[in-house]
N, C-alpha and C. Protein backbone atom coordinates (compact mmCIF):
# COMPACT_ATOMS: atom_id res chain seq x y z
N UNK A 1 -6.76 32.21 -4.46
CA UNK A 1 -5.49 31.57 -4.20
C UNK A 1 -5.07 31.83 -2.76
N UNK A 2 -5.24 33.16 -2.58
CA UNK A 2 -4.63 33.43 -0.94
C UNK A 2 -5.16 32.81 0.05
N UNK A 3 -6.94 32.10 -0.34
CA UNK A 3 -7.98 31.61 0.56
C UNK A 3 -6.79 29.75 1.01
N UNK A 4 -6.93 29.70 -0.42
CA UNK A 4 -6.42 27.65 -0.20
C UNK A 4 -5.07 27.58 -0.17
N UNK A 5 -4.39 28.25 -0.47
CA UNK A 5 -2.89 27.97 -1.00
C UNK A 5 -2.54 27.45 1.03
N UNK A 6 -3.03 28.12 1.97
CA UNK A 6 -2.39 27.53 3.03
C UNK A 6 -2.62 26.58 3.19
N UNK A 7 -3.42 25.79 2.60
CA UNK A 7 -4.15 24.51 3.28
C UNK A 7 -3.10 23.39 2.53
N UNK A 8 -2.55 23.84 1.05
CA UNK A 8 -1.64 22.93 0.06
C UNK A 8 -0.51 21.78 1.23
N UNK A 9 0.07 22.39 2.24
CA UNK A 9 0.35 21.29 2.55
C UNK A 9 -0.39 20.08 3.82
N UNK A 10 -1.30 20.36 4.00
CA UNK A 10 -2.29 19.43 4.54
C UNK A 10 -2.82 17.88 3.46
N UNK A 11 -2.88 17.20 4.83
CA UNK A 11 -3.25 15.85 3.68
C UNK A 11 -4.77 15.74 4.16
N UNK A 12 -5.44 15.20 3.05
CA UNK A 12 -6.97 15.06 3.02
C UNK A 12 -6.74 13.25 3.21
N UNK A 13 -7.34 13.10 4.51
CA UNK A 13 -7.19 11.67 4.81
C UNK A 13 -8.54 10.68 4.45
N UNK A 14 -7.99 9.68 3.99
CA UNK A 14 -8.92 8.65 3.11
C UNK A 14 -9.61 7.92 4.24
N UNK A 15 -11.09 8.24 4.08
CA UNK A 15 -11.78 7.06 5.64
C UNK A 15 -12.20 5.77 5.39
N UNK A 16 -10.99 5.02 6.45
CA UNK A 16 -11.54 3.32 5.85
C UNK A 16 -12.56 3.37 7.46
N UNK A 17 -13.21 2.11 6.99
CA UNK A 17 -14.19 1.47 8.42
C UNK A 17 -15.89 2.01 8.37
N UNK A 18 -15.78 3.08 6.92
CA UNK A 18 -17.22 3.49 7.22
C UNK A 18 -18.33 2.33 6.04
N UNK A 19 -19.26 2.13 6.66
CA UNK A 19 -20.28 1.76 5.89
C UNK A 19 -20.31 2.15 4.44
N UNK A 20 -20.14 3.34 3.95
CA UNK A 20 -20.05 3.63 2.34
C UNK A 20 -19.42 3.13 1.58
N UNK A 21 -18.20 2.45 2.05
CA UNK A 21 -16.72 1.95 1.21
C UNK A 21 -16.41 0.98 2.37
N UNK A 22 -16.60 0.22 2.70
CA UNK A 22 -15.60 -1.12 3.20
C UNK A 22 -15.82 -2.42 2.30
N UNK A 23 -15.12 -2.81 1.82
CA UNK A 23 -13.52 -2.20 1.99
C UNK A 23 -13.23 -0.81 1.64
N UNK A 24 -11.85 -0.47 1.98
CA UNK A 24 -11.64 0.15 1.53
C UNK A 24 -10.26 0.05 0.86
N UNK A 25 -10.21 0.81 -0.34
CA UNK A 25 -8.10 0.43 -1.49
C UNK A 25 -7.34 1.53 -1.30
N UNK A 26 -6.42 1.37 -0.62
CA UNK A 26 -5.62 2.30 -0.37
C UNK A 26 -4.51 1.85 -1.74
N UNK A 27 -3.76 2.56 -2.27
CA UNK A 27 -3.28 2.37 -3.47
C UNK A 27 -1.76 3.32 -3.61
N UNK A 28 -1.13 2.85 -4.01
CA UNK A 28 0.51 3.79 -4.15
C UNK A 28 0.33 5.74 -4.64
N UNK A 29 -0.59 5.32 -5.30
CA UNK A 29 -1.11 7.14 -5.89
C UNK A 29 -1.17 7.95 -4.48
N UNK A 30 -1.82 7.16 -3.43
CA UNK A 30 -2.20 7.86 -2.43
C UNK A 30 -1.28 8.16 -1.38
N UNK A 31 0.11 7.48 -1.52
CA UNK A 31 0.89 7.21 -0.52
C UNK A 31 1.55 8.85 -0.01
N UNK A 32 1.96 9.07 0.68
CA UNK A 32 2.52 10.67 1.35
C UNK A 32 3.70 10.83 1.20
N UNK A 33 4.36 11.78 0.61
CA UNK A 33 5.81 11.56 0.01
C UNK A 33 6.12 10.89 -1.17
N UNK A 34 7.22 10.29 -0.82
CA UNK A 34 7.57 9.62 -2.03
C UNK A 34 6.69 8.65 -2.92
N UNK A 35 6.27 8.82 -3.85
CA UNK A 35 4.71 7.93 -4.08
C UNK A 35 5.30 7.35 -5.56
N UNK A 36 5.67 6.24 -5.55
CA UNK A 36 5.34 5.45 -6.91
C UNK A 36 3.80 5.23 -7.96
N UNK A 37 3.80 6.59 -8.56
CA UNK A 37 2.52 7.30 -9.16
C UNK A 37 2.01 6.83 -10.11
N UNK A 38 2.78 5.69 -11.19
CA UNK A 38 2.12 5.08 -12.03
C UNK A 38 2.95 3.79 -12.04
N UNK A 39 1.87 2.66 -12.90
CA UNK A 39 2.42 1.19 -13.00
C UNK A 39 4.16 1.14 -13.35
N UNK A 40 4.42 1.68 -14.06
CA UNK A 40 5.64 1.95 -14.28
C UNK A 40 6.90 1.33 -13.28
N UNK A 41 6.11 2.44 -12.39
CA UNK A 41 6.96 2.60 -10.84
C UNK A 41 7.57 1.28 -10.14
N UNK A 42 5.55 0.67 -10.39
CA UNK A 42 5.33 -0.48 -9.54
C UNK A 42 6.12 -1.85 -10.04
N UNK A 43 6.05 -1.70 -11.35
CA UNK A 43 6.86 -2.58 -12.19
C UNK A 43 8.49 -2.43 -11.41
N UNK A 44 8.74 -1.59 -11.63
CA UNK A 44 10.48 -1.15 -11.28
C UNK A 44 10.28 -1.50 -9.62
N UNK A 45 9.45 -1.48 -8.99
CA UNK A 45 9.60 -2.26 -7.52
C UNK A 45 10.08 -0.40 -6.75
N UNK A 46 9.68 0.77 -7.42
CA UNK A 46 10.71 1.64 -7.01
C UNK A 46 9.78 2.14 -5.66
N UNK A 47 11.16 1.89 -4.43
CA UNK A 47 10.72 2.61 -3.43
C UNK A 47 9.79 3.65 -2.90
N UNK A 48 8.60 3.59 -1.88
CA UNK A 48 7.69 4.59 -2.02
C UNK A 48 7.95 4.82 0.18
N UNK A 49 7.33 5.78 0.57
CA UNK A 49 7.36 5.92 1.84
C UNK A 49 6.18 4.98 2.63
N UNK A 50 5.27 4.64 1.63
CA UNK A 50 4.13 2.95 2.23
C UNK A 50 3.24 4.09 3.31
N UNK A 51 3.53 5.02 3.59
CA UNK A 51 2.28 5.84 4.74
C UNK A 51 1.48 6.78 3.84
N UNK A 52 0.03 6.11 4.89
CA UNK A 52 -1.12 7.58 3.84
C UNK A 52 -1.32 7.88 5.27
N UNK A 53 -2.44 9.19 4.34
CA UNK A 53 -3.02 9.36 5.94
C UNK A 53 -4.71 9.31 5.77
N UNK A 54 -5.26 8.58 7.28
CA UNK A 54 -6.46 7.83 7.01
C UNK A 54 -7.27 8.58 8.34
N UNK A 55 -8.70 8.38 8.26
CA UNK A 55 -9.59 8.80 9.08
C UNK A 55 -10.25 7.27 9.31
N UNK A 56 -10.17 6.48 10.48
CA UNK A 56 -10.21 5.56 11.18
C UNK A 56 -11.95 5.81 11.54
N UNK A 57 -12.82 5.50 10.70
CA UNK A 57 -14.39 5.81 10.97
C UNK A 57 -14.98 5.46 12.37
N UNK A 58 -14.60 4.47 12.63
CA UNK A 58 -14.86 3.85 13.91
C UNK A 58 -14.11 2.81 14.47
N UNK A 59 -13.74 2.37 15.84
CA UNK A 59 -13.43 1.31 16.92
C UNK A 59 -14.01 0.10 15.83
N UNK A 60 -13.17 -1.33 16.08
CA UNK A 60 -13.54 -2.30 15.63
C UNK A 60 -12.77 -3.24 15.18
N UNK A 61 -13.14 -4.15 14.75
CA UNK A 61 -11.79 -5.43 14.39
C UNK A 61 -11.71 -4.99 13.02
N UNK A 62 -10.40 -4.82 12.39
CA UNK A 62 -10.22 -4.49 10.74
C UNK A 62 -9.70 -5.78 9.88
N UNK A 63 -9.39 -5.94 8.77
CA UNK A 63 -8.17 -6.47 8.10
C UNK A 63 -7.67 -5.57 7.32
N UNK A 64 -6.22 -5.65 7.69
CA UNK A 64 -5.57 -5.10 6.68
C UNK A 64 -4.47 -6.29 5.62
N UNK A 65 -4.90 -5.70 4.16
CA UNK A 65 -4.38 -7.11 3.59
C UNK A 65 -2.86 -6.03 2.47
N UNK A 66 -1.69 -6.42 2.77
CA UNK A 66 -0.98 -6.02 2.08
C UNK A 66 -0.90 -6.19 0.74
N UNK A 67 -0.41 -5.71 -0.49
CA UNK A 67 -0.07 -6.40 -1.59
C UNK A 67 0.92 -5.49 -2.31
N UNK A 68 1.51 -6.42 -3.54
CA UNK A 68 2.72 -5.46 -4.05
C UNK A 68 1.88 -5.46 -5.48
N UNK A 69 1.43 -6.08 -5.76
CA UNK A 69 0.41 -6.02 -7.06
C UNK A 69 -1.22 -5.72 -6.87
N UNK A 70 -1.77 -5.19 -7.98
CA UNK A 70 -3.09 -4.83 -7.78
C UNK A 70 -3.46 -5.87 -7.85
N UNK A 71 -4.95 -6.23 -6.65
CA UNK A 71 -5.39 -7.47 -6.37
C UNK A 71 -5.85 -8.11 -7.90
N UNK A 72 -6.57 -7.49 -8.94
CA UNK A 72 -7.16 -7.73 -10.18
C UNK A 72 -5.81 -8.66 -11.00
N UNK A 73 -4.56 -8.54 -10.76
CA UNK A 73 -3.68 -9.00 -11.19
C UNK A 73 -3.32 -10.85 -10.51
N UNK A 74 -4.48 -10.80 -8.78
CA UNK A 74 -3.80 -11.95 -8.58
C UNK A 74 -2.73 -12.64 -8.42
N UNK A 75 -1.72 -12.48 -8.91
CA UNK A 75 -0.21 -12.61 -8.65
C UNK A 75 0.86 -12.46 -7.32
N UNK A 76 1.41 -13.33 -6.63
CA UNK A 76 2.21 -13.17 -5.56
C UNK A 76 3.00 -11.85 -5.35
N UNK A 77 3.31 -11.58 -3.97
CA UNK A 77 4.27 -10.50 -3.80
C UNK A 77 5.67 -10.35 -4.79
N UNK A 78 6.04 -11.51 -4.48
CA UNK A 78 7.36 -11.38 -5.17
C UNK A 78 7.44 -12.50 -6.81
N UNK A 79 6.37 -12.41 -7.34
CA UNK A 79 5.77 -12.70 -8.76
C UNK A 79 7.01 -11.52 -9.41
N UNK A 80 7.60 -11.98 -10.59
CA UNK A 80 7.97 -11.16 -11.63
C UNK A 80 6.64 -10.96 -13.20
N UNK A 81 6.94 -10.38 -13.91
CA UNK A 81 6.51 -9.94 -15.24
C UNK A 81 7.28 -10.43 -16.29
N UNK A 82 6.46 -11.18 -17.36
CA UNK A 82 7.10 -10.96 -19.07
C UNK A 82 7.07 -9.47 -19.12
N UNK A 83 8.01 -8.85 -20.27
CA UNK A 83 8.16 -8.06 -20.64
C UNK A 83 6.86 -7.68 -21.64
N UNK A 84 6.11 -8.51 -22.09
CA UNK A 84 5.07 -8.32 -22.94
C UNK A 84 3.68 -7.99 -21.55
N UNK A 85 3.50 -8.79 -20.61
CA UNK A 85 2.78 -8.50 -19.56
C UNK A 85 2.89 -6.86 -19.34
N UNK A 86 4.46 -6.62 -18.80
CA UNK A 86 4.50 -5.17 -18.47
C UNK A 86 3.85 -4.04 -19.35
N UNK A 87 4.52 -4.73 -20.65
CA UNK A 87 3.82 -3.76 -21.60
C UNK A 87 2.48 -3.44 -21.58
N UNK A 88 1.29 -4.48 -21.06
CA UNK A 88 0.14 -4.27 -21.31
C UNK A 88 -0.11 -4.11 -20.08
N UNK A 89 0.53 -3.68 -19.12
CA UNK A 89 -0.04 -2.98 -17.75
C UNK A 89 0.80 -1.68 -17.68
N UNK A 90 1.71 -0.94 -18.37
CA UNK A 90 2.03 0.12 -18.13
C UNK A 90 2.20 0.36 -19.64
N UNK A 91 1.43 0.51 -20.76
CA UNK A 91 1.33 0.72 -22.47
C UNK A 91 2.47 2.10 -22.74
N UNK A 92 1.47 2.70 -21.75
CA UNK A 92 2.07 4.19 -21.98
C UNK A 92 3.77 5.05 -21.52
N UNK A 93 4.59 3.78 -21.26
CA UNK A 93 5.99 3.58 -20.87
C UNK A 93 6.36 3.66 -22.30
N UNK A 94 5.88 3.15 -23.39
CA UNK A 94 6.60 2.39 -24.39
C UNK A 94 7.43 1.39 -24.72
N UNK A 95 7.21 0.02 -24.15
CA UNK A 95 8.34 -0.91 -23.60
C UNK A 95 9.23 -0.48 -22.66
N UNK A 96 9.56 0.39 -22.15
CA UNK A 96 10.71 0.64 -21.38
C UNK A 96 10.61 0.34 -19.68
N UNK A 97 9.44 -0.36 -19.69
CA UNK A 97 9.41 -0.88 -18.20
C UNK A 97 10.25 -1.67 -17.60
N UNK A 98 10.86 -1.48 -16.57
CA UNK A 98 12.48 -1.95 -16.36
C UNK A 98 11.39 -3.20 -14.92
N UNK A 99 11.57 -4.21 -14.97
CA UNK A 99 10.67 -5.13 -14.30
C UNK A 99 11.79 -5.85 -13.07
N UNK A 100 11.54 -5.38 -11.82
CA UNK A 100 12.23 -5.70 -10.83
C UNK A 100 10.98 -7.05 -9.93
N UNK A 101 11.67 -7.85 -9.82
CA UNK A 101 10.76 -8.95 -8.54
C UNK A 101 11.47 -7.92 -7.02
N UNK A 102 10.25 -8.50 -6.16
CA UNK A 102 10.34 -8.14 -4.52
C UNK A 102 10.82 -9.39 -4.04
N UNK A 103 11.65 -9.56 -3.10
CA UNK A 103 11.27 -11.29 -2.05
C UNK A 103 11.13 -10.10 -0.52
N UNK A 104 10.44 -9.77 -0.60
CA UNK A 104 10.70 -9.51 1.15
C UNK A 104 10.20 -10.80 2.06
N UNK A 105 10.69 -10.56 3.24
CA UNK A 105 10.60 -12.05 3.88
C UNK A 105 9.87 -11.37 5.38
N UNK A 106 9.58 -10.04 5.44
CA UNK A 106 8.80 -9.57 6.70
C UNK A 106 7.46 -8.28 6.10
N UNK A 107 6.51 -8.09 6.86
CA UNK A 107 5.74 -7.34 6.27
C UNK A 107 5.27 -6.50 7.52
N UNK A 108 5.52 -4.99 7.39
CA UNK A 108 5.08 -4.75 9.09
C UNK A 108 3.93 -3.30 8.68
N UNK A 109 3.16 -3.58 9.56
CA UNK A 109 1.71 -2.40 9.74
C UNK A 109 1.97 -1.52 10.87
N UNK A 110 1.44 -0.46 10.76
CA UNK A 110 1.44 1.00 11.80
C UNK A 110 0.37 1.46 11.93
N UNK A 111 -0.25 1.61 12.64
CA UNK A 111 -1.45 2.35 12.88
C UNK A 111 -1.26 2.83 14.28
N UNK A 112 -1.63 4.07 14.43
CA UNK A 112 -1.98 4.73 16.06
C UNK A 112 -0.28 4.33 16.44
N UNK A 113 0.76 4.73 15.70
CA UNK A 113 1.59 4.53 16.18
C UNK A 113 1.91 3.00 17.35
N UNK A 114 1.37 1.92 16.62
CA UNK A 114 0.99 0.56 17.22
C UNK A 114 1.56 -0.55 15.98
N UNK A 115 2.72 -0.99 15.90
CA UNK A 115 3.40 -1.64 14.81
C UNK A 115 2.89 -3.42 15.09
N UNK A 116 3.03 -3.89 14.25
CA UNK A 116 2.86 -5.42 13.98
C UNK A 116 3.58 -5.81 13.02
N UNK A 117 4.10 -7.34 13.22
CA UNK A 117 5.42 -7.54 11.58
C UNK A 117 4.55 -8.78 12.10
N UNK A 118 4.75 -9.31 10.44
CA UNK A 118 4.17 -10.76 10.12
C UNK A 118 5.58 -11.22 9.18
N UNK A 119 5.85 -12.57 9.56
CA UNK A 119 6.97 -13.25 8.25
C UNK A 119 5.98 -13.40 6.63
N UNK A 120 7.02 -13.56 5.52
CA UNK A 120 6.67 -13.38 4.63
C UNK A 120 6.68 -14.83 3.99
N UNK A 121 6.29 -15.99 3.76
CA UNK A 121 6.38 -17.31 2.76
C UNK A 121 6.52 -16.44 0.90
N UNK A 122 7.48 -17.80 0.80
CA UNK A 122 7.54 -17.24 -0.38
C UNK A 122 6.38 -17.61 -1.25
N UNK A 123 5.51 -16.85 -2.71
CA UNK A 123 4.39 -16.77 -2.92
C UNK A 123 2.97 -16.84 -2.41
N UNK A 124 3.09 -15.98 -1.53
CA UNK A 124 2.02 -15.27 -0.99
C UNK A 124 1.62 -13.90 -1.74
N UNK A 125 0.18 -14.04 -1.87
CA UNK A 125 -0.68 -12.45 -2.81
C UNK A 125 -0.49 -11.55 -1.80
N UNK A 126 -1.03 -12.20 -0.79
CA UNK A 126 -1.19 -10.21 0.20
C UNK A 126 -0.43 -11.07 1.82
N UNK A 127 -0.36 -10.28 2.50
CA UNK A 127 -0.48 -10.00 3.99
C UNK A 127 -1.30 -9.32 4.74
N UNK A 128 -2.15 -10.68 5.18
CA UNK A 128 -3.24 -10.08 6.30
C UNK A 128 -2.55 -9.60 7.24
N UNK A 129 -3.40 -8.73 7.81
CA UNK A 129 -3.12 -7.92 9.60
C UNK A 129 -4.60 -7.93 9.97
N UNK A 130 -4.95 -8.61 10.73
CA UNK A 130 -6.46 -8.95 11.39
C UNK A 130 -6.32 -8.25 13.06
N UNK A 131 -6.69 -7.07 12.90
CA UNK A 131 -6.61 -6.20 14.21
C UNK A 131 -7.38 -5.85 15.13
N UNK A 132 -7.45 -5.78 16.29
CA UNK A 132 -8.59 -4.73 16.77
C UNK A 132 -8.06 -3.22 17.21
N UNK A 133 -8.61 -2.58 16.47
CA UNK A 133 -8.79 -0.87 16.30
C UNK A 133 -9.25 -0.27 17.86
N UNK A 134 -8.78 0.45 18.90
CA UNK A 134 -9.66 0.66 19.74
C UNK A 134 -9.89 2.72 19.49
N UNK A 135 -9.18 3.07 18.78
CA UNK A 135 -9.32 4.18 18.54
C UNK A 135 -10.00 4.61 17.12
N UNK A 136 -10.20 5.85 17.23
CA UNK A 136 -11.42 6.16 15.66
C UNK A 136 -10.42 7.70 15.52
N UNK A 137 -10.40 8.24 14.17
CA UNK A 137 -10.04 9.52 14.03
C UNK A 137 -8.72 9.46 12.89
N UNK A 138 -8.25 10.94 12.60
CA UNK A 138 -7.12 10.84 11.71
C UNK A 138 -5.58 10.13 12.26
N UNK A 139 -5.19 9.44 11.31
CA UNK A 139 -3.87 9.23 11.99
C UNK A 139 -3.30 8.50 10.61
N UNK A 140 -2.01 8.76 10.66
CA UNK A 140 -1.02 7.67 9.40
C UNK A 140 -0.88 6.33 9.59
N UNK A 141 -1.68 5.71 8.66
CA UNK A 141 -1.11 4.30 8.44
C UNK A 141 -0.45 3.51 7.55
N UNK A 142 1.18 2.65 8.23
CA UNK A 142 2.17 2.56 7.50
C UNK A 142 2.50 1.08 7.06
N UNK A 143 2.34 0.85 5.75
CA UNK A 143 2.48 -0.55 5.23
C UNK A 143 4.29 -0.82 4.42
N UNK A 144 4.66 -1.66 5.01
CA UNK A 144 5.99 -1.88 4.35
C UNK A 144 6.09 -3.17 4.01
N UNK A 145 7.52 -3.83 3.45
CA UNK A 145 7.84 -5.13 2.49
C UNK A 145 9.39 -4.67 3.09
N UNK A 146 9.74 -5.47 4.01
CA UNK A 146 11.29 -5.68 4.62
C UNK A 146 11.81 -6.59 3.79
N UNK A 147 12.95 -6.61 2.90
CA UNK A 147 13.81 -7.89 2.42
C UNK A 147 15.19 -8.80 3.45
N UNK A 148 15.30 -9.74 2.97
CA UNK A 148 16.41 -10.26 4.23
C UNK A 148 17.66 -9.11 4.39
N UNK A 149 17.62 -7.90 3.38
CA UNK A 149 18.81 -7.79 3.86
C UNK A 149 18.76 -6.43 4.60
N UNK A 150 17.33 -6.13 5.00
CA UNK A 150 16.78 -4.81 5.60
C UNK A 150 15.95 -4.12 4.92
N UNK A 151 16.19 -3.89 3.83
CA UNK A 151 15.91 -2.76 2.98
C UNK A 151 14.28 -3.15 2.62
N UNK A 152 13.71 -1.89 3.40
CA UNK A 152 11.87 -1.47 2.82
C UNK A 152 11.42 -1.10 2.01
N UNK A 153 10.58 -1.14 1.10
CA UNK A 153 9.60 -0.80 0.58
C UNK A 153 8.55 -0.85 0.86
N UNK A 154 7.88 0.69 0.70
CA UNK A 154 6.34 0.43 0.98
C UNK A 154 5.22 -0.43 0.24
N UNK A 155 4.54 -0.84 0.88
CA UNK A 155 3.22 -1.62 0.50
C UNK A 155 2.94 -0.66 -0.69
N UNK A 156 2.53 -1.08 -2.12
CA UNK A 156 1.76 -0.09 -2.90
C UNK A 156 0.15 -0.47 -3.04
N UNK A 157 -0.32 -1.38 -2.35
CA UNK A 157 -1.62 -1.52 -2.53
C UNK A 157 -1.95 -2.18 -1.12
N UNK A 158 -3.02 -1.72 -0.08
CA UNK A 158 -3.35 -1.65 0.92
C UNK A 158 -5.06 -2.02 0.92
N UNK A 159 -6.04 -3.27 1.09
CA UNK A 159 -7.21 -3.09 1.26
C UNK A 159 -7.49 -3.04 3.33
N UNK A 160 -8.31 -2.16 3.10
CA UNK A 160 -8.87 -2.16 4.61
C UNK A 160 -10.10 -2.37 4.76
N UNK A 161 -10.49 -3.76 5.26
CA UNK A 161 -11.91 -3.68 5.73
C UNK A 161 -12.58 -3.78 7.20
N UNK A 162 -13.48 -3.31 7.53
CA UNK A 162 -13.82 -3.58 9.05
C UNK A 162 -14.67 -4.37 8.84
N UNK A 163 -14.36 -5.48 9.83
CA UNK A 163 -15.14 -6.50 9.84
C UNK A 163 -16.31 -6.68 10.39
């Protein structure tokens, strides 16, 4: 315990851009802080901080594709749920999935401390960010969902691929 316990608050950063995994799914479980940890969450739309922290494998052109739903779901950002849907994506709630829609109307990326905002159409699945990377190494990257009236939420599902 005395060996690891210092290391507990360090983050073990997820490497997109390498050959083993590109893409790569960055996912709400992984997010730093406030983390909307199960479907539940995601259902309820409940606020997360949208930053992980990533090891940037190499220099290169990426995409980063936003989404508020898991891609397997297909469904627009600001798509709502039947209550019977929810049920069979979060079972283990017991009905009590409280089902909030998103409209955000801006979507903005961070990397290397280097921001980009894209507008949002309404029913759109993800938000591309088609970048060029000129740096490689650890650093936080931050996915959000701006609504017209300010208010963020983080991205809960993030694919990164290098192209």
């Amino acid at each position: 315990w005395d060996e690891i316990s210092p290391l507990f608050a360090e983050y073990c950063p997820i490497s997109i851009g390498h050959d083993a995994e590109n893409p790569a799914r960055l996912c709400a479980m992984d997010v730093l802080g406030d983390v909307a940890w199960n479907q539940g969450h995601i259902l309820a739309a409940q606020k997360s901080t949208g930053k992980w922290a990533v090891d940037v494998d190499r220099p290169g052109n990426y995409r980063f594709s936003l989404r508020r739903w898991p891609e397997e779901l297909d469904l627009p950002i600001d798509a709502g749920l039947s209550d019977e849907a929810a049920a069979s994506i979060a079972p283990f709630q017991g009905g009590q999935q409280r089902v909030r829609t998103m409209s955000p109307v801006k979507a903005r990326l961070t990397l290397f401390d280097e921001t980009e905002i894209r507008d949002i159409d309404p029913g759109l699945k993800e938000v591309a960010f088609d970048l060029k990377v000129d740096r490689s190494g650890p650093t936080e990257l931050e996915a959000w969902f701006t609504d017209a009236a300010g208010e963020d939420c983080g991205a809960y599902y993030v694919t990164v691929q290098r192209l």
